[in-house]
Each structure stands twice: as structure tokens, then as C-alpha cells.
N, C-alpha and C. Protein backbone atom coordinates (compact mmCIF):
# COMPACT_ATOMS: atom_id res chain seq x y z
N UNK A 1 -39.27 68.29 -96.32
CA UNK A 1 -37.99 68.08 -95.70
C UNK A 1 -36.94 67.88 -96.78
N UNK A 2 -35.81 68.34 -96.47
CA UNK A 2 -34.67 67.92 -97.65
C UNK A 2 -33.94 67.22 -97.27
N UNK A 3 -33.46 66.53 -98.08
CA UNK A 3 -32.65 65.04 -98.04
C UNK A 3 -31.58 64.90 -96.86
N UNK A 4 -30.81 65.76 -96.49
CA UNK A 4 -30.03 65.61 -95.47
C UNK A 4 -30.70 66.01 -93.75
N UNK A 5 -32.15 66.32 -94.06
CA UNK A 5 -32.80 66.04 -92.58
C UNK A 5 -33.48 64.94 -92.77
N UNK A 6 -33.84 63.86 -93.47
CA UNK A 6 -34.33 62.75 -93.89
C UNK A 6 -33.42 61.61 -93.57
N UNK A 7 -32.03 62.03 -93.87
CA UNK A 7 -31.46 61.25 -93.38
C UNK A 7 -30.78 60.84 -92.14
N UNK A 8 -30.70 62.13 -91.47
CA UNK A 8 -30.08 62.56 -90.02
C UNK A 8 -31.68 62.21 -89.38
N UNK A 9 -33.35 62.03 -89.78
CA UNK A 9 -33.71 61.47 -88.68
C UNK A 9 -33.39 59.74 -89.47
N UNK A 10 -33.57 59.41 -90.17
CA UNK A 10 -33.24 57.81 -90.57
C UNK A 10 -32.19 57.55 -89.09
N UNK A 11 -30.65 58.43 -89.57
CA UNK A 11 -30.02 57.49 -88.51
C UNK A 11 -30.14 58.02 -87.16
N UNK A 12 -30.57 58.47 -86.53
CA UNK A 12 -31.22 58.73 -85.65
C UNK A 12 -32.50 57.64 -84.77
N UNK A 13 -33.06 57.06 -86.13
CA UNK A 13 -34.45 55.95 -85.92
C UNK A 13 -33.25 54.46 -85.76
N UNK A 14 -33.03 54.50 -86.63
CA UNK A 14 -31.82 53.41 -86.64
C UNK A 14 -30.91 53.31 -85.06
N UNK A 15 -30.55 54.27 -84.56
CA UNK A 15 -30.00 54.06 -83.50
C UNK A 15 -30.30 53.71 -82.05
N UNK A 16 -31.59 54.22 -82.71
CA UNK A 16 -32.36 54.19 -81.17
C UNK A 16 -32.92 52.65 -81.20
N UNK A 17 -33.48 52.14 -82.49
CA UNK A 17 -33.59 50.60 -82.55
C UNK A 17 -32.82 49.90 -82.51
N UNK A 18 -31.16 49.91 -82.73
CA UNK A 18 -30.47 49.08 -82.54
C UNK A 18 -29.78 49.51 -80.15
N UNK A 19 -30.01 50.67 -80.41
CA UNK A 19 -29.72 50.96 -78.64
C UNK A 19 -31.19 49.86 -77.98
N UNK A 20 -32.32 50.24 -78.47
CA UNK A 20 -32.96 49.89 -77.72
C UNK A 20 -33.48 48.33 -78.31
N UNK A 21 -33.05 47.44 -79.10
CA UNK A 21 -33.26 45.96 -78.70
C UNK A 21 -32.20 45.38 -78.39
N UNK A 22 -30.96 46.16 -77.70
CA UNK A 22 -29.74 45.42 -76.58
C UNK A 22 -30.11 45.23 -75.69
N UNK A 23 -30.95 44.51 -74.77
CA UNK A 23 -31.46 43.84 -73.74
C UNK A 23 -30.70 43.06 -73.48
N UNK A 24 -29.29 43.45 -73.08
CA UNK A 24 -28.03 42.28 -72.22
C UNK A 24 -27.88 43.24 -71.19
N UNK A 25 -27.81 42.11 -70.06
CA UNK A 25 -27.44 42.59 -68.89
C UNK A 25 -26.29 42.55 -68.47
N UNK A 26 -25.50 43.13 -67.99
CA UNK A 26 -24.08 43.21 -67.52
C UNK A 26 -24.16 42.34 -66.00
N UNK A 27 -23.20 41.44 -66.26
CA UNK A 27 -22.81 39.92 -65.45
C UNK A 27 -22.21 40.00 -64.90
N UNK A 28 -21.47 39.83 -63.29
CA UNK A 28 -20.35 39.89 -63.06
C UNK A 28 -20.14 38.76 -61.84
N UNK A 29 -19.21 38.85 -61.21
CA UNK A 29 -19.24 38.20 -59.67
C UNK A 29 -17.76 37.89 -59.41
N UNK A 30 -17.85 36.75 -58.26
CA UNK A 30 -16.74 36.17 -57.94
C UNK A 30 -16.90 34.97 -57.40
N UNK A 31 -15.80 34.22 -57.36
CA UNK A 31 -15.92 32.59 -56.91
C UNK A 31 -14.66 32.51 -55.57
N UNK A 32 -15.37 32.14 -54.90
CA UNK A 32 -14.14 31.78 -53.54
C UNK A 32 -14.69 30.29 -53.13
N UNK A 33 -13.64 30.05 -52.53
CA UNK A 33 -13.70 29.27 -51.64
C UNK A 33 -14.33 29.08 -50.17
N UNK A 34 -14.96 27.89 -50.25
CA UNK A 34 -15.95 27.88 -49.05
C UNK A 34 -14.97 27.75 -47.46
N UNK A 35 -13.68 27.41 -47.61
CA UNK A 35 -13.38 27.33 -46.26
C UNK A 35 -12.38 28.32 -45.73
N UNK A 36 -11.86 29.36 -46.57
CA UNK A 36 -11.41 30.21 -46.15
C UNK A 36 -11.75 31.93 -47.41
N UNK A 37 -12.53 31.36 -47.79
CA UNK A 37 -12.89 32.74 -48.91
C UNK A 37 -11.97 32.86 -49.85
N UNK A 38 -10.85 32.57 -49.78
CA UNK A 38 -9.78 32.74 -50.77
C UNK A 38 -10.54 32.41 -52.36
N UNK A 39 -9.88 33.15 -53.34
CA UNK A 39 -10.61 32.98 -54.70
C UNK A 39 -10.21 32.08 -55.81
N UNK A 40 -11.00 31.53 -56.38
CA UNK A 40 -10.83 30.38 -57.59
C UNK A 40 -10.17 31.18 -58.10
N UNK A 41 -8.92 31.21 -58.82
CA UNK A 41 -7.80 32.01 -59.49
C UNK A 41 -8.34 31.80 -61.03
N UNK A 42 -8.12 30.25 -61.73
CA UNK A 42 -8.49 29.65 -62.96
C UNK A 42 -9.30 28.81 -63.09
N UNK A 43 -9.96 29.64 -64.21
CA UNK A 43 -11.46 28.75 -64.75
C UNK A 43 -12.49 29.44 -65.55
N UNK A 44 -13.38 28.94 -66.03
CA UNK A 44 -14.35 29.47 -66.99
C UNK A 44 -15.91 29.28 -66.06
N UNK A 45 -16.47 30.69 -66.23
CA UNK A 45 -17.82 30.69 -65.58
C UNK A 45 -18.69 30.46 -66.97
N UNK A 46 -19.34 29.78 -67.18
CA UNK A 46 -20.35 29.55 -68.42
C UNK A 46 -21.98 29.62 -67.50
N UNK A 47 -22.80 30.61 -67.95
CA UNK A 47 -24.04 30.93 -68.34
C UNK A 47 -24.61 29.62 -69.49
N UNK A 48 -25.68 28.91 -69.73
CA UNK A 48 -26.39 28.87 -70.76
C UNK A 48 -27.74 28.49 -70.75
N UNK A 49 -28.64 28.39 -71.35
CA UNK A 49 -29.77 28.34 -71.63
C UNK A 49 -29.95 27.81 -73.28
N UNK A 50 -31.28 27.18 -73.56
CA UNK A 50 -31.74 26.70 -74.81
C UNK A 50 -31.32 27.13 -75.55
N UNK A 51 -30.63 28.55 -75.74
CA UNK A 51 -30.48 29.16 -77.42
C UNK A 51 -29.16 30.20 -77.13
N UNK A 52 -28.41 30.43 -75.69
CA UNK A 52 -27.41 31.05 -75.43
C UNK A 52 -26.33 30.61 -74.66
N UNK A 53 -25.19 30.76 -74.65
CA UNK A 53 -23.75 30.12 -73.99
C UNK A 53 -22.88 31.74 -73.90
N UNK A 54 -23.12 32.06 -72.40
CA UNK A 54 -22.35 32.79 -72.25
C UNK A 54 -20.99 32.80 -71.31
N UNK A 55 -19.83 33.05 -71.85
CA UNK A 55 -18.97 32.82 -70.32
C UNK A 55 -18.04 34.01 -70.09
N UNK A 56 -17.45 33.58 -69.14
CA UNK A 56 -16.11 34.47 -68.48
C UNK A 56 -15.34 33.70 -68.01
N UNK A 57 -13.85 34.46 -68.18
CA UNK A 57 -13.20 33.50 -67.38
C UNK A 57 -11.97 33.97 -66.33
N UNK A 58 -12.14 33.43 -65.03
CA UNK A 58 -11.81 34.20 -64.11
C UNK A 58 -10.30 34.82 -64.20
N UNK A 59 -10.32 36.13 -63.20
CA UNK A 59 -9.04 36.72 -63.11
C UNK A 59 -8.34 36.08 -62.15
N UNK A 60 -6.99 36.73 -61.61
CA UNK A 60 -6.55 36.37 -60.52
C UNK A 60 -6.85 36.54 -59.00
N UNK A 61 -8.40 37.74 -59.01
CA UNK A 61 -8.49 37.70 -57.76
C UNK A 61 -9.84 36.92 -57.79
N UNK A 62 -10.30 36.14 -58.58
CA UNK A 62 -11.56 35.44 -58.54
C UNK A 62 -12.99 36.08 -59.08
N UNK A 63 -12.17 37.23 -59.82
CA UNK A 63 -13.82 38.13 -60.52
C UNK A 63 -13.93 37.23 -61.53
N UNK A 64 -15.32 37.61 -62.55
CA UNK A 64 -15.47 37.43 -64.06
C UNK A 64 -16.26 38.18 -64.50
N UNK A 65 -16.66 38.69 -65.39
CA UNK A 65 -17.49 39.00 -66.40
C UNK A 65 -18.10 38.55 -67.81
N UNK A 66 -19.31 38.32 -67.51
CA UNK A 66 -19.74 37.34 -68.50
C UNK A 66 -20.15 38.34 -70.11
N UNK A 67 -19.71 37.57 -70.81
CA UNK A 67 -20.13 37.98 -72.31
C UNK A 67 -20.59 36.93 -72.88
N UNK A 68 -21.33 37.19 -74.14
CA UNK A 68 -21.60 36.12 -75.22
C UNK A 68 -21.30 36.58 -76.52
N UNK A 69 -21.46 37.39 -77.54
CA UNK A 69 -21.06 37.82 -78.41
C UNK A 69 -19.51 38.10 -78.28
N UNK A 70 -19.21 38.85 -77.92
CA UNK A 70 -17.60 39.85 -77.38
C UNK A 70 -17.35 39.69 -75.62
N UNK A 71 -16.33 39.77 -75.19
CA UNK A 71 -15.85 39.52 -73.86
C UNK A 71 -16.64 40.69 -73.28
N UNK A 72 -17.37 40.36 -72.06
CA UNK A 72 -18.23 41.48 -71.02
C UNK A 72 -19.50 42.18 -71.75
N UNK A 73 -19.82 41.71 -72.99
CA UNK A 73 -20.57 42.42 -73.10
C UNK A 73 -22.24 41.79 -72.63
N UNK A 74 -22.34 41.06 -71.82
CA UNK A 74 -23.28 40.62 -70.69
C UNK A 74 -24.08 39.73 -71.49
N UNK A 75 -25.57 39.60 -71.31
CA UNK A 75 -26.21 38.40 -71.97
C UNK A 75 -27.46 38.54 -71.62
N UNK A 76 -28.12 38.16 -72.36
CA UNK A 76 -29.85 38.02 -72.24
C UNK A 76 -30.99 38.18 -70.73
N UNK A 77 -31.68 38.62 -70.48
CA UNK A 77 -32.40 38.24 -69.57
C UNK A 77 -33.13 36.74 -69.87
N UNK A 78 -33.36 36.23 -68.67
CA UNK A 78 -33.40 34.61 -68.93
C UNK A 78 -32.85 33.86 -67.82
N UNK A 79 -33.40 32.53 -67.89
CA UNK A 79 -32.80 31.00 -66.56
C UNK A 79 -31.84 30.78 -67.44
N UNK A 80 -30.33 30.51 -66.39
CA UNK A 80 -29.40 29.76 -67.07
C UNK A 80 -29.22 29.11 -65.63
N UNK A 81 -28.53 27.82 -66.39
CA UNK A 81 -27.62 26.97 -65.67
C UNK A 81 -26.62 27.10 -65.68
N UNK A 82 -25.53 27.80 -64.50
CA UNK A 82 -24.36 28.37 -64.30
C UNK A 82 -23.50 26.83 -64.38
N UNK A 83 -22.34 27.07 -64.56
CA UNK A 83 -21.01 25.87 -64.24
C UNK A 83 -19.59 26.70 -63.88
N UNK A 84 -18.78 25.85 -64.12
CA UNK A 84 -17.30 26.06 -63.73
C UNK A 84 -16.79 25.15 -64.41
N UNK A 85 -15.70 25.38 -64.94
CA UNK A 85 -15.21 25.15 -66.43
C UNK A 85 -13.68 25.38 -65.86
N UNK A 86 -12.48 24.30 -66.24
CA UNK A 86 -11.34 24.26 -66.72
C UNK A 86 -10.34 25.04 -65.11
N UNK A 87 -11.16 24.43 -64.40
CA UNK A 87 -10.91 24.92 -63.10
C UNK A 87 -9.60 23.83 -62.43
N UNK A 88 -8.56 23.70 -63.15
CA UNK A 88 -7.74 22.72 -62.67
C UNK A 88 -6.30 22.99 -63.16
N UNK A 89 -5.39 22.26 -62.26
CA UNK A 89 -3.90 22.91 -62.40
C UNK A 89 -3.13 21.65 -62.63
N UNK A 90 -2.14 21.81 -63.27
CA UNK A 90 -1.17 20.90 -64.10
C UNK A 90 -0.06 20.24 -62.93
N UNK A 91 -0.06 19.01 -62.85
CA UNK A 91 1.12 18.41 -61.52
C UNK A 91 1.61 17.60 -62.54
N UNK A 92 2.97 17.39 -62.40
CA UNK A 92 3.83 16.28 -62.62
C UNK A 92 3.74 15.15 -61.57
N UNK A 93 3.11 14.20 -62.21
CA UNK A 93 3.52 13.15 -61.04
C UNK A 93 4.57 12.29 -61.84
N UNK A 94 5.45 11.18 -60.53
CA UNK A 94 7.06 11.32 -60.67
C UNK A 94 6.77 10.03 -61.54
N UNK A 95 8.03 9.53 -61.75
CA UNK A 95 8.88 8.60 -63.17
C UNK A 95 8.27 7.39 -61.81
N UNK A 96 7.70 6.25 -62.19
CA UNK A 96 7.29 4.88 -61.54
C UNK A 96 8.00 3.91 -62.47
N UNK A 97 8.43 3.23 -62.01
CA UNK A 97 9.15 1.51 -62.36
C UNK A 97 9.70 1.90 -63.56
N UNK A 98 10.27 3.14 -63.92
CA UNK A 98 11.21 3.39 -65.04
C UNK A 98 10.56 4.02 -66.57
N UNK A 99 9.39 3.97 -65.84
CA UNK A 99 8.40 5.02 -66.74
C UNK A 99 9.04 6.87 -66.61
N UNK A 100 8.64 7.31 -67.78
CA UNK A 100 9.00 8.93 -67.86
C UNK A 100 7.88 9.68 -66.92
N UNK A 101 8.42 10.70 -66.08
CA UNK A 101 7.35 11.79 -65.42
C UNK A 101 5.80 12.06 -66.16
N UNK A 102 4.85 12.10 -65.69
CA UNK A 102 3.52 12.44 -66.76
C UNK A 102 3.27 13.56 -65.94
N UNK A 103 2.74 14.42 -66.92
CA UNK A 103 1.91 15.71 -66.70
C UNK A 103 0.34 15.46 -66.27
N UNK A 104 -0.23 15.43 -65.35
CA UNK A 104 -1.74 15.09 -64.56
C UNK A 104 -2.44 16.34 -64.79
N UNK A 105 -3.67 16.92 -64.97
CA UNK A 105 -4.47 17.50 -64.30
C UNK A 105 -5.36 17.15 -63.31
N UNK A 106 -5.31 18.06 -62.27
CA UNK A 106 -6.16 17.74 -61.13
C UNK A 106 -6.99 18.78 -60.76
N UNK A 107 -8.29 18.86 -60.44
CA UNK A 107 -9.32 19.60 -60.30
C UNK A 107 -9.04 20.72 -59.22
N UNK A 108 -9.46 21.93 -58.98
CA UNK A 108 -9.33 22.29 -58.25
C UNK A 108 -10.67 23.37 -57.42
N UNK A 109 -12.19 22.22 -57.83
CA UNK A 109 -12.73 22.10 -56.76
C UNK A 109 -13.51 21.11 -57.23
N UNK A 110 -14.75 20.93 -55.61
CA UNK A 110 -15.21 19.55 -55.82
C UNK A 110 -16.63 19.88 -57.13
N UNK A 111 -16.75 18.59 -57.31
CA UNK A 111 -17.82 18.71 -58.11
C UNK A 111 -19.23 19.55 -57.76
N UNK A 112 -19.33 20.35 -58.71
CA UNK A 112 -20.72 21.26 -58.39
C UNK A 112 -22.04 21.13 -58.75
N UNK A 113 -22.97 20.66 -57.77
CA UNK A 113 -24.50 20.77 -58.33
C UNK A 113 -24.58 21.61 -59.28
N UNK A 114 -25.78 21.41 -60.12
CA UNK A 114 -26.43 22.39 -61.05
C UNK A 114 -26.80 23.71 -60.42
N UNK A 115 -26.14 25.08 -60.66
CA UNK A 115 -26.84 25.71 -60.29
C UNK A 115 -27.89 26.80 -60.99
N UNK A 116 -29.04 27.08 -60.80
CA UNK A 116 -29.80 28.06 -62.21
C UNK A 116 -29.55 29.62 -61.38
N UNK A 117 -30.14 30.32 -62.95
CA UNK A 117 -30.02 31.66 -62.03
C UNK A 117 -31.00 32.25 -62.98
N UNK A 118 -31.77 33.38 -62.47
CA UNK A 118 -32.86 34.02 -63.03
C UNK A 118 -31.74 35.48 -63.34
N UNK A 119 -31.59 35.69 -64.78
CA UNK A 119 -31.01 37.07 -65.11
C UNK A 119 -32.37 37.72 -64.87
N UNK A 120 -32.35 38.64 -65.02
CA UNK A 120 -33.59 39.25 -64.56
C UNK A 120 -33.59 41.04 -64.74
N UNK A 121 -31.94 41.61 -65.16
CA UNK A 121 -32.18 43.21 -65.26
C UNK A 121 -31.73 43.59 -63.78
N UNK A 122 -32.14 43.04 -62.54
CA UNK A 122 -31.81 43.83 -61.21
C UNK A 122 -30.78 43.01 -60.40
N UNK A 123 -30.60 42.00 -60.62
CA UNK A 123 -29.54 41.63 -59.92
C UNK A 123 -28.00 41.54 -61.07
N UNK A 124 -27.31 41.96 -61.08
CA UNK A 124 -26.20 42.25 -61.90
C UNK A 124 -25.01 41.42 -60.99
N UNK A 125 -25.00 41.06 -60.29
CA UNK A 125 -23.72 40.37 -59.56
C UNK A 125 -24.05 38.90 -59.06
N UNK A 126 -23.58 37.54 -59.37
CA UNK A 126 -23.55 36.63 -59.12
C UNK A 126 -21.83 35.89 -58.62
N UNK A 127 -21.97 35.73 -57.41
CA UNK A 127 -20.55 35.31 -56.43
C UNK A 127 -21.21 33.79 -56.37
N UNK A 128 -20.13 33.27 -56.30
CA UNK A 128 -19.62 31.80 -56.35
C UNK A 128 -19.66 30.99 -55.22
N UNK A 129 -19.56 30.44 -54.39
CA UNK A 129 -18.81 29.51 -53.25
C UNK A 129 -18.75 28.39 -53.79
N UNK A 130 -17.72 27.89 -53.37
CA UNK A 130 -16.94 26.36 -53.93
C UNK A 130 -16.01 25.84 -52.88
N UNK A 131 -16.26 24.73 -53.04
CA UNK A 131 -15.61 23.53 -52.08
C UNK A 131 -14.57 23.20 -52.72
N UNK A 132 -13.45 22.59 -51.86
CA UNK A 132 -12.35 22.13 -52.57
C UNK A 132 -12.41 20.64 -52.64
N UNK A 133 -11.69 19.64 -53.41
CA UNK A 133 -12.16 18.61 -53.58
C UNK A 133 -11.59 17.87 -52.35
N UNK A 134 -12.24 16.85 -52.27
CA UNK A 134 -11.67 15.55 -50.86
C UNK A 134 -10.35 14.73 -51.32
């Protein structure tokens, strides 16, 4: 063989090993609300497990797509423990006994059990439901 088919199969071998140990699955879903479906607007969906932290963070109609390395580019097969992250909106509450206005955050849903999820390769879509707080 001469050197320039030696090397065209090299990268050729090379490609197919780096194509084929990407074993991330592409993540996606949505989060609504449990009493009228309407969608969590803002917040962070975090994936993680023992040795990975993957998140997304939602759009305006309540999608995400999870990445860990780079945005969307999906994540391991594997159990994670899903959350909701930074899911809360900024109020002014007013000037009291001559005190200045303060800026509050307040949650905007209720607190969420743990939930796990088996990535697994065949299920590619994970949707949300969420309660709003009391």
C-alpha cells in the first residue's frame, strides 16, 4: 500500500471509533403545569448521575434539550435523578415602615419529589408535570 492509502484508511479507522464510542442519547421534553397544562417558561432541567450533570434550560414554550459537554448534545445512557432548577421570578415587594422596596424571588412551582429516569437509547422524550406552589 502507499502512504496516502494508509492514511485515508487510518482516518477512516479513526472516525468510525470516535462516531462509534458517542453513545449520547438525544434528550428532550417539556414541563407544564399540572392544572391547566400551560408551560414552565423559566428554569433549568438538570439530568445527573455519579459521574455526569447534564442540563437544559427551558424555552418559552416549556421545551428543553439536554446536553452535557455542549448545549443538546444529549448524554449517556444511564439512571439519573431529574430536578428543576432556577424556576422562579423576581417581585418587588413594597417600601414597609420606611424601609426601601426589596427585590424577592419567589418560586414558581411547588417543591418536587426526586424523580429518576432510566436513559436507555429508546425513549428520547421526557415531559414534566408540575404543581404550582400553595
Amino acid at each position: 500500500m502507499n502512504k496516502k492509502t494508509l492514511v485515508s484508511l487510518f482516518l477512516m479507522t479513526l472516525l468510525l471509533i470516535v462516531v462509534g464510542c458517542s453513545d449520547k442519547v438525544g434528550m428532550r421534553g417539556k414541563v407544564t403545569f399540572s392544572d391547566d397544562q400551560s408551560p414552565l417558561t423559566v428554569g433549568q432541567i438538570t439530568f445527573t448521575s455519579d459521574s455526569v450533570l447534564a442540563r437544559g434550560h427551558l424555552k418559552p414554550d416549556g421545551t428543553y434539550v439536554i446536553g452535557t459537554e455542549k448545549e443538546k448534545d444529549g448524554l449517556p445512557k444511564g439512571t439519573y435523578i431529574v430536578s428543576i432548577e432556577y424556576a422562579v421570578e423576581n417581585i418587588m415587594r413594597p417600601s414597609v415602615g420606611g424601609l426601601p422596596p426589596t427585590a424577592i424571588q419567589r418560586s414558581l412551582i411547588a417543591p418536587l419529589e426526586p424523580k429518576t429516569v432510566v436513559v436507555d437509547g429508546k425513549t428520547k422524550i421526557y415531559n414534566i408535570v408540575v404543581d404550582r406552589p400553595k
